[in-house]
N, C-alpha and C. Protein backbone atom coordinates (compact mmCIF):
# COMPACT_ATOMS: atom_id res chain seq x y z
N UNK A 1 46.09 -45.61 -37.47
CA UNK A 1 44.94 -46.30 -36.94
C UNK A 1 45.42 -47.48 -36.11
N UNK A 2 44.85 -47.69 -35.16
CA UNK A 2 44.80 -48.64 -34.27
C UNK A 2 43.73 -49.58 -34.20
N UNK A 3 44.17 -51.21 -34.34
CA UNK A 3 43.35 -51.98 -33.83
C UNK A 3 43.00 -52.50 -32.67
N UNK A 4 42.20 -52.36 -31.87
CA UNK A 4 42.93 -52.94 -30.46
C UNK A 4 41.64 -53.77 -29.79
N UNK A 5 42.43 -55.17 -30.21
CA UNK A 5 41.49 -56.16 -29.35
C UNK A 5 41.76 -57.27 -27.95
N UNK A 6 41.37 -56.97 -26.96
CA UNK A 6 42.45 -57.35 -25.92
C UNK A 6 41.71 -58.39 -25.33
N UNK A 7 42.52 -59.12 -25.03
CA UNK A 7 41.70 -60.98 -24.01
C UNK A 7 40.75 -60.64 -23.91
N UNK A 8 39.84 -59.50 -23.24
CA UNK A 8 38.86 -59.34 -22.84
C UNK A 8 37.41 -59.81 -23.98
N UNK A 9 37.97 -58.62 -25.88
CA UNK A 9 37.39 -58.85 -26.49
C UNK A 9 37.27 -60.40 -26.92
N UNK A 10 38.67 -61.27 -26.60
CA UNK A 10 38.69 -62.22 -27.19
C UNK A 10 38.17 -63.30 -26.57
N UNK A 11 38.29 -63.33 -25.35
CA UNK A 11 37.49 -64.43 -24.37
C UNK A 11 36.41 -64.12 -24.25
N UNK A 12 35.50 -63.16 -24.23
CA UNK A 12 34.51 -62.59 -24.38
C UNK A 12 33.13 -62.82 -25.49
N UNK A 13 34.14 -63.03 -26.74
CA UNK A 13 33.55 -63.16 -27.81
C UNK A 13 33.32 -64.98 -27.56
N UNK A 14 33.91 -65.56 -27.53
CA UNK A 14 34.54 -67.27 -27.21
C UNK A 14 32.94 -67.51 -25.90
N UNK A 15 33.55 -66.66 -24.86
CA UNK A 15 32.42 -67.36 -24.01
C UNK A 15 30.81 -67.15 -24.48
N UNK A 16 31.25 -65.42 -25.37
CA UNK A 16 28.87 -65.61 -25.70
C UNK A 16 28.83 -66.94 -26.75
N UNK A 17 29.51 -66.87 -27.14
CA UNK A 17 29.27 -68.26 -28.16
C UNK A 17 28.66 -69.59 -27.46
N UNK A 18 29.33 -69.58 -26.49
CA UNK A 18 29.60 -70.89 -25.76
C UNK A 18 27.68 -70.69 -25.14
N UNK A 19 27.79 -69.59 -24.58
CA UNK A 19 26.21 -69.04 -24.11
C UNK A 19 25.65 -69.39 -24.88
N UNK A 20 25.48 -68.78 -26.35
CA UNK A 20 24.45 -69.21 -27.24
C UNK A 20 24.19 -70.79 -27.59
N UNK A 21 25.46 -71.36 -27.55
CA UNK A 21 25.12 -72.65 -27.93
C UNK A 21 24.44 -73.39 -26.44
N UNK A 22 25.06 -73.61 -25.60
CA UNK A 22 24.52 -73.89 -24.16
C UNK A 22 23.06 -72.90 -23.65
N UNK A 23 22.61 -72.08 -23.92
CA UNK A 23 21.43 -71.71 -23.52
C UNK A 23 20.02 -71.66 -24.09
N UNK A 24 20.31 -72.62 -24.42
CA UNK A 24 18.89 -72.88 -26.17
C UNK A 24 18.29 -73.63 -24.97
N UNK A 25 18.73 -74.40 -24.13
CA UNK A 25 18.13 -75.60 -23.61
C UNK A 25 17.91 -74.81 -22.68
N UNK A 26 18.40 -74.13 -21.36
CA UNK A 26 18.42 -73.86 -20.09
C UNK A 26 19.35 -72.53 -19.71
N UNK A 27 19.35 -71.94 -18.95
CA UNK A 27 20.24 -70.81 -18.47
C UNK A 27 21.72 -71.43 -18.28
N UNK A 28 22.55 -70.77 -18.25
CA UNK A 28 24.13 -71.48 -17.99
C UNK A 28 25.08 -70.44 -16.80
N UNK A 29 25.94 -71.36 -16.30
CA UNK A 29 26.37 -70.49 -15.31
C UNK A 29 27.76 -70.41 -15.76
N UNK A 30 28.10 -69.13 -15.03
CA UNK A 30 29.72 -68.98 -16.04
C UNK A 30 30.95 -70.37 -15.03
N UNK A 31 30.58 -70.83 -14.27
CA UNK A 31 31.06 -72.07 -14.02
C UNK A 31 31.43 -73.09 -14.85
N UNK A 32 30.27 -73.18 -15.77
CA UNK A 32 30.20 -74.24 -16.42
C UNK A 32 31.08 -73.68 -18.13
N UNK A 33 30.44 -71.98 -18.48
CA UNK A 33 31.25 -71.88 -19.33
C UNK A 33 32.98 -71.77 -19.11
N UNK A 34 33.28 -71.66 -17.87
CA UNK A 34 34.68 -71.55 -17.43
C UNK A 34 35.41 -72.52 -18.14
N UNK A 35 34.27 -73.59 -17.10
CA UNK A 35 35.11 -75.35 -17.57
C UNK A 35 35.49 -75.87 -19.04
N UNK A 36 34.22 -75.07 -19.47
CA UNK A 36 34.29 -75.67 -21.11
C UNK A 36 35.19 -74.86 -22.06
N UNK A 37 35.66 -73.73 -21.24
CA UNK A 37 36.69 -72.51 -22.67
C UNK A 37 37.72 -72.68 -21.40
N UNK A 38 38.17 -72.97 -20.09
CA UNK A 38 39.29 -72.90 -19.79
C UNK A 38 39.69 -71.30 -19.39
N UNK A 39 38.59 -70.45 -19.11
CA UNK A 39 38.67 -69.06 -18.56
C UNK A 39 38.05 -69.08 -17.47
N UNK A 40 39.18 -68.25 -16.66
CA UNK A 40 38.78 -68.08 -15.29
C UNK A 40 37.11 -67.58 -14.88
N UNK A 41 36.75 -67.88 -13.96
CA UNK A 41 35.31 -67.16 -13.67
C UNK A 41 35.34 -65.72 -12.65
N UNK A 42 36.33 -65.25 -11.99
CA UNK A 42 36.73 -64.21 -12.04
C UNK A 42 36.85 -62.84 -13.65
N UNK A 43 37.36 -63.75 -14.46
CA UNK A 43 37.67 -63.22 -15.32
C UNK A 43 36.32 -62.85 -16.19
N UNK A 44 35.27 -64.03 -16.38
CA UNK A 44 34.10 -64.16 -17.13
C UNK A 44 33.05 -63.02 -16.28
N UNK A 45 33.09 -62.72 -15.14
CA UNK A 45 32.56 -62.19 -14.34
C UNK A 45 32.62 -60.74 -14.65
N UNK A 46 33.82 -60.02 -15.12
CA UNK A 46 33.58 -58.74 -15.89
C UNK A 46 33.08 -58.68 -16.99
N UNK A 47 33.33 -59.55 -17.72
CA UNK A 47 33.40 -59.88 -19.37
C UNK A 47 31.67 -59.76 -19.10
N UNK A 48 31.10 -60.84 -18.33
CA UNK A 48 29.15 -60.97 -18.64
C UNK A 48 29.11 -59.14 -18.09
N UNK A 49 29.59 -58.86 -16.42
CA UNK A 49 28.95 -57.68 -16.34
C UNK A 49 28.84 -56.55 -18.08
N UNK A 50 30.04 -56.00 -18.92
CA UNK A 50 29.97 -55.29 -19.61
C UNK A 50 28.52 -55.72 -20.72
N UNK A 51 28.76 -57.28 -20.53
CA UNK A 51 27.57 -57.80 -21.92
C UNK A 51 26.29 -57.54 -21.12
N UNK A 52 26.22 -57.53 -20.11
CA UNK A 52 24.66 -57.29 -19.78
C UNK A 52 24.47 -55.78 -19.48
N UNK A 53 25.50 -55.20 -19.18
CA UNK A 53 25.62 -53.34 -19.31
C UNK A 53 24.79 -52.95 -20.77
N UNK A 54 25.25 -53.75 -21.27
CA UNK A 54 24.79 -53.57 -23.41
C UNK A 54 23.78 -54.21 -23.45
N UNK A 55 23.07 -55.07 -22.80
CA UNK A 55 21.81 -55.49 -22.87
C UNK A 55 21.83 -56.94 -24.16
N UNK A 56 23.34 -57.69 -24.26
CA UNK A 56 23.48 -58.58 -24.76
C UNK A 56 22.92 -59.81 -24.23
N UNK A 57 22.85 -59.74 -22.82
CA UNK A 57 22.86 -60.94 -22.17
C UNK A 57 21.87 -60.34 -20.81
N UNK A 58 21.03 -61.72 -20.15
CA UNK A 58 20.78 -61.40 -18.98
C UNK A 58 21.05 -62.67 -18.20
N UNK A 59 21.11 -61.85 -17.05
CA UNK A 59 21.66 -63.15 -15.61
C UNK A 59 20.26 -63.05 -15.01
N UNK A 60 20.36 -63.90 -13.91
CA UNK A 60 18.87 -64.69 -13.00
C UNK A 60 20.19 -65.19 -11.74
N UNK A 61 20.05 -64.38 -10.90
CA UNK A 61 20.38 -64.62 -9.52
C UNK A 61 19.82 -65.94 -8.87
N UNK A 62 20.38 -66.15 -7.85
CA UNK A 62 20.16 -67.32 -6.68
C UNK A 62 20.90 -68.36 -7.23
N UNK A 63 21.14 -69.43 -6.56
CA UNK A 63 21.25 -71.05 -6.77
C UNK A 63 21.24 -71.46 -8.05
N UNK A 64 20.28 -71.26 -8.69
CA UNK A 64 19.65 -71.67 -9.79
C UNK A 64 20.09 -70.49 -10.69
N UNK A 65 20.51 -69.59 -10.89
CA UNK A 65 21.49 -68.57 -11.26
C UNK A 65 22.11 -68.94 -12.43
N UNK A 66 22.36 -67.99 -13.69
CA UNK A 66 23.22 -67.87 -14.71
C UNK A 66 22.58 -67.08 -15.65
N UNK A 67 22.69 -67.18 -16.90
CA UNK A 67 23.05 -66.40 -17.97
C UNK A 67 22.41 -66.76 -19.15
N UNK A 68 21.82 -65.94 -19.76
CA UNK A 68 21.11 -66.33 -21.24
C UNK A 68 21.26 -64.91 -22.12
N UNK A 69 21.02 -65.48 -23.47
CA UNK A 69 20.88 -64.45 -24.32
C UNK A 69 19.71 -63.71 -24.63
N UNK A 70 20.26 -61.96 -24.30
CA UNK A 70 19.25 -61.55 -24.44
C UNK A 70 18.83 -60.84 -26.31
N UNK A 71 19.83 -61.13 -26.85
CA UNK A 71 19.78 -61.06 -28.30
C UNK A 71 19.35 -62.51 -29.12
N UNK A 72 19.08 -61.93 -30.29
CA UNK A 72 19.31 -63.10 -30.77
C UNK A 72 20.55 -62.95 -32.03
N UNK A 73 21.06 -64.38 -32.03
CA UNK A 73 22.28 -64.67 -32.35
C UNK A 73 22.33 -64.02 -34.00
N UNK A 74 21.00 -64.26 -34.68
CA UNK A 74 21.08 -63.76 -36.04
C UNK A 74 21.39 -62.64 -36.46
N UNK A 75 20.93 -61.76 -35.05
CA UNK A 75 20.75 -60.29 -35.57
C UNK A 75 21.90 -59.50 -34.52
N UNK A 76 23.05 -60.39 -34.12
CA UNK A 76 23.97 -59.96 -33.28
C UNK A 76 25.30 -59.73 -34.24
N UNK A 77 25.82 -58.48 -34.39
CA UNK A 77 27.29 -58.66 -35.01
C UNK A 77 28.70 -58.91 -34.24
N UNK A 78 28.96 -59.12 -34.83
CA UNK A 78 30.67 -59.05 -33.82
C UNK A 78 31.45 -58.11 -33.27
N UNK A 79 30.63 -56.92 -34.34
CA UNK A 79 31.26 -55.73 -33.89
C UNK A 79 30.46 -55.17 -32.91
N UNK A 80 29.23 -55.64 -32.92
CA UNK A 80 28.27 -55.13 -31.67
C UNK A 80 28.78 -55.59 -30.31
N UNK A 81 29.48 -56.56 -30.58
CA UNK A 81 29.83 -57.59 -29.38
C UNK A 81 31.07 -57.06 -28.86
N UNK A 82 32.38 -56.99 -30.00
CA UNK A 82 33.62 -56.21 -29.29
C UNK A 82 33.03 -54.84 -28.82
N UNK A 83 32.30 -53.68 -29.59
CA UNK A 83 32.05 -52.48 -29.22
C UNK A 83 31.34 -52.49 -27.31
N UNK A 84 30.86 -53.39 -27.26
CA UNK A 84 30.16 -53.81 -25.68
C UNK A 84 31.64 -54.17 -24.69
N UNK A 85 32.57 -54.87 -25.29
CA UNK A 85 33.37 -55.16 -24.63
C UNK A 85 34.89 -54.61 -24.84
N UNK A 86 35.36 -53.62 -25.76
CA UNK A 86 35.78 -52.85 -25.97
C UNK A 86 36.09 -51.81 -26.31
N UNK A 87 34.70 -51.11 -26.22
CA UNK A 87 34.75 -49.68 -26.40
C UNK A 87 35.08 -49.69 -27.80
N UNK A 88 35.46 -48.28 -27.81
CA UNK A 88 35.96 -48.07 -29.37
C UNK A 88 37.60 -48.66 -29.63
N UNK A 89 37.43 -49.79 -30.06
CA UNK A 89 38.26 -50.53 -30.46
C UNK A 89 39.01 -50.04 -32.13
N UNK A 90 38.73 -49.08 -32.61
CA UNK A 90 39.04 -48.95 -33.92
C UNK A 90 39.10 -47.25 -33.39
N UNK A 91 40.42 -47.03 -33.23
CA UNK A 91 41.12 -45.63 -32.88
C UNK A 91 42.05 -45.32 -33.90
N UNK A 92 41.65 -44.02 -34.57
CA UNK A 92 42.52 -43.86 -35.43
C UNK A 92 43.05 -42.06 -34.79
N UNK A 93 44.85 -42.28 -34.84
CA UNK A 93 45.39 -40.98 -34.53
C UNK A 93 45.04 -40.04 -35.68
N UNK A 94 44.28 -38.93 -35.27
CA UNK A 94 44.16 -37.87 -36.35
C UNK A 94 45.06 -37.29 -36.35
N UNK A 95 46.10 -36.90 -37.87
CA UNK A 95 47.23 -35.25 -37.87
C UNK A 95 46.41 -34.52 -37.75
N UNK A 96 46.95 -33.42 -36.75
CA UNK A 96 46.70 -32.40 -37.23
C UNK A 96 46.95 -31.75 -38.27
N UNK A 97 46.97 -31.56 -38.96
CA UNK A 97 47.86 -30.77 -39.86
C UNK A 97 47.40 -30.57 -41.56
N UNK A 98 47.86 -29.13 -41.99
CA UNK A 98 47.32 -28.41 -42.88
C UNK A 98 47.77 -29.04 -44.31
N UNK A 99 48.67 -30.09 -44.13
CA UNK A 99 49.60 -30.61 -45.11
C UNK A 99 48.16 -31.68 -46.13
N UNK A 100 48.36 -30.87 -47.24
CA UNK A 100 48.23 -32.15 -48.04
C UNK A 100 48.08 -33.65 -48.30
N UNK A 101 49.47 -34.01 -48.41
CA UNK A 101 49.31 -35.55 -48.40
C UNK A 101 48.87 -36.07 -47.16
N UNK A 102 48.66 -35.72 -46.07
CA UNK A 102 48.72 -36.18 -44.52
C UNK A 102 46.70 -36.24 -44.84
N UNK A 103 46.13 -35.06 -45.19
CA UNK A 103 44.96 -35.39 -45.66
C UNK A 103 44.04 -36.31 -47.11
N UNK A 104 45.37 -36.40 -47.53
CA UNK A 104 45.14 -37.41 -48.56
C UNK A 104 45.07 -39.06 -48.32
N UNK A 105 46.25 -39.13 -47.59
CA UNK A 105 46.52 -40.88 -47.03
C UNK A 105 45.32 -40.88 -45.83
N UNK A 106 44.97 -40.01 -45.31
CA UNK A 106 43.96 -40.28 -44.59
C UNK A 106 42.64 -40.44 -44.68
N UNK A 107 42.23 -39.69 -45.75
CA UNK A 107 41.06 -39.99 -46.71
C UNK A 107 41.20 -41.55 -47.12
N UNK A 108 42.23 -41.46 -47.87
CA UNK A 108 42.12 -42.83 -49.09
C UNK A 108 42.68 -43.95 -48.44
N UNK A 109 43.49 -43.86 -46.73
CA UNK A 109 43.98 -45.01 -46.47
C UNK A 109 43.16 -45.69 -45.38
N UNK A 110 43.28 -44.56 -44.25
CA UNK A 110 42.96 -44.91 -42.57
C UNK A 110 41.41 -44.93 -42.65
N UNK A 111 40.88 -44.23 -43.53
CA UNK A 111 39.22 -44.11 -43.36
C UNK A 111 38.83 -45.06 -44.19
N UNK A 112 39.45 -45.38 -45.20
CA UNK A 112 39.01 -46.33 -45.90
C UNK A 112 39.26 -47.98 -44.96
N UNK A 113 40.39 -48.04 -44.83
CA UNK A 113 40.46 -49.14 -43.93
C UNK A 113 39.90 -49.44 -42.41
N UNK A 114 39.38 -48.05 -41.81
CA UNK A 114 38.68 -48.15 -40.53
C UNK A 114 37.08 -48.68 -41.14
N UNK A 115 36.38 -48.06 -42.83
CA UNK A 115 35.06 -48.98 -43.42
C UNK A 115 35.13 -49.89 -43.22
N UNK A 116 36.27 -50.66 -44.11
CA UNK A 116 36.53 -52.04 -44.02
C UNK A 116 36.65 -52.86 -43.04
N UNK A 117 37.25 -52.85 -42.21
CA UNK A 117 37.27 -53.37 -40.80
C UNK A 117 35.61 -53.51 -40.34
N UNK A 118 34.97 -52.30 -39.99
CA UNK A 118 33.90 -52.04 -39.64
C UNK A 118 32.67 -52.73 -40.21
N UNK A 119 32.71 -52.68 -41.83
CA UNK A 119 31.71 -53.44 -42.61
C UNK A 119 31.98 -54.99 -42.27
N UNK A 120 33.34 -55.49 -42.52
CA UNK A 120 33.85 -57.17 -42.10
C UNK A 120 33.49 -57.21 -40.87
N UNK A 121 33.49 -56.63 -39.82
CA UNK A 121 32.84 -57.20 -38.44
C UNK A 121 31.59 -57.09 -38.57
N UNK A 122 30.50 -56.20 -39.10
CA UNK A 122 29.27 -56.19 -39.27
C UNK A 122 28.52 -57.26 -39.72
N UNK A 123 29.18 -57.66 -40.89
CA UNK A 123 28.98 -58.65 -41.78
C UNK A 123 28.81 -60.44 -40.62
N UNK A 124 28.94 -60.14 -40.22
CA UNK A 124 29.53 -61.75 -39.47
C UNK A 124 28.44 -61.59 -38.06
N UNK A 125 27.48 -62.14 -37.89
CA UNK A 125 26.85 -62.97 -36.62
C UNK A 125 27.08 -63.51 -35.35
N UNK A 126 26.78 -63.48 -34.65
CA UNK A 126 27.01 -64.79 -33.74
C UNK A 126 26.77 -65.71 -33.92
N UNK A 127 25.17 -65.91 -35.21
CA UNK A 127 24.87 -66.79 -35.66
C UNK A 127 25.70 -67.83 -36.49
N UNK A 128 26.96 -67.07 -37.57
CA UNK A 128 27.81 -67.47 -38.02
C UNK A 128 28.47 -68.01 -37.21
N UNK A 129 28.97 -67.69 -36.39
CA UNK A 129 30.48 -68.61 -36.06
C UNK A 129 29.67 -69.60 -34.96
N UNK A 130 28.14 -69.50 -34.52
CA UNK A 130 27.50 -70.92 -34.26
C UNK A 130 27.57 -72.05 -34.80
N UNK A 131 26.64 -71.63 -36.64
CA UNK A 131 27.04 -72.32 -37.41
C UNK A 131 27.89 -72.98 -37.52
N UNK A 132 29.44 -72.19 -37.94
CA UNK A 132 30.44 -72.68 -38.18
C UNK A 132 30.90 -73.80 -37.34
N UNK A 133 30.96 -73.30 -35.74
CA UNK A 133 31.42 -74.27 -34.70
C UNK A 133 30.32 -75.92 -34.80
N UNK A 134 29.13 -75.54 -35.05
CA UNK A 134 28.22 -76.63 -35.32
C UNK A 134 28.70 -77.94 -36.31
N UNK A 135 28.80 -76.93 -37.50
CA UNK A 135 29.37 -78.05 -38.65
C UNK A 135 30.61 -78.76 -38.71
N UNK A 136 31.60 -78.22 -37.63
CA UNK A 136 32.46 -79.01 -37.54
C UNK A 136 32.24 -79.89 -36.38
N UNK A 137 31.66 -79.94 -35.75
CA UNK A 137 31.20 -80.55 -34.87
C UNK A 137 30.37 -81.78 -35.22
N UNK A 138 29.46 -81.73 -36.27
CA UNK A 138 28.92 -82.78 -36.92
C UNK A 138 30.04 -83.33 -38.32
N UNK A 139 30.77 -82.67 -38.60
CA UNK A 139 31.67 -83.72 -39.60
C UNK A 139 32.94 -83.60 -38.59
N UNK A 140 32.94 -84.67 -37.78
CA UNK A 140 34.38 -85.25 -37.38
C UNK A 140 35.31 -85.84 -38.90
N UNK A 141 36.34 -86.04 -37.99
CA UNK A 141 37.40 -86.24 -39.11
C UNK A 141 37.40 -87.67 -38.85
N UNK A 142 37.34 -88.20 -40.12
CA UNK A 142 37.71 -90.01 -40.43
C UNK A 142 38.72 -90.37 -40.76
N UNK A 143 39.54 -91.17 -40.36
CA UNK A 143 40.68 -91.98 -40.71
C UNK A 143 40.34 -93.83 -40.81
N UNK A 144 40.45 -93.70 -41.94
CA UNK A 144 40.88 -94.66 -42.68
C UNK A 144 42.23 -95.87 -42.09
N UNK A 145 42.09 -97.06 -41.85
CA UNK A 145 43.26 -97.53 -41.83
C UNK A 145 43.35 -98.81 -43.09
């Protein structure tokens, strides 16, 4: 089995975040998410096309132009999000083959661990790692002198 998550999934995932948190108020342009994650806008520019291919996100042309969510964050998984931006990211090589143990470790190992994977990305939000980024955001770190 193969995991395979490439810049794409990973800047990808980084910038809807950045969307969700920045578009509560107003639409956002990938300009602005560029500046704030440090990814090219060339680069963000495929990344939104695939998310709005999936109907994650929508853009608003002209001047006044950018990007909002067309999900909502609660009911968005992560795996919904890589699967939009990486295809089938969870490739597992099938044996062929008539052998026994080769159908045994594959039962009890690769399928079991392709669930797992699958259920742990399910499990997790966009809403979550909002959250998450939120609360650290409101408890800065104190030092004492």
């Amino acid at each position: 089995m193969t995991l395979k998550i490439s810049t794409k999934g990973i800047y990808g995932l980084k910038a809807l975040i950045d969307l969700a948190i920045y578009s509560k108020e107003d639409i956002v342009t990938l300009k602005s998410i560029s500046e704030r994650q440090n990814i090219s806008e060339r680069y963000l520019e495929q990344i939104f096309s695939l998310l709005r291919k999936s109907k994650i996100i929508v853009g608003k042309k002209g001047s006044q132009g950018g990007y909002s969510l067309d999900v909502k964050p609660e009911d968005t998984t992560i795996y919904t999000v890589l699967k939009a931006l990486e295809g089938d990211f969870l490739q597992m090589s099938s044996v062929e083959s008539d052998d026994k143990l080769d159908k045994v470790i594959e039962e009890l190992v690769w399928n079991k661990l392709d669930e797992s994977i699958t259920n742990f990305l399910t499990s997790i939000t966009l809403q979550d790692l909002i959250d998450e980024y939120k609360k650290d955001e409101k408890d800065p770190f104190m030092y004492y002198i």
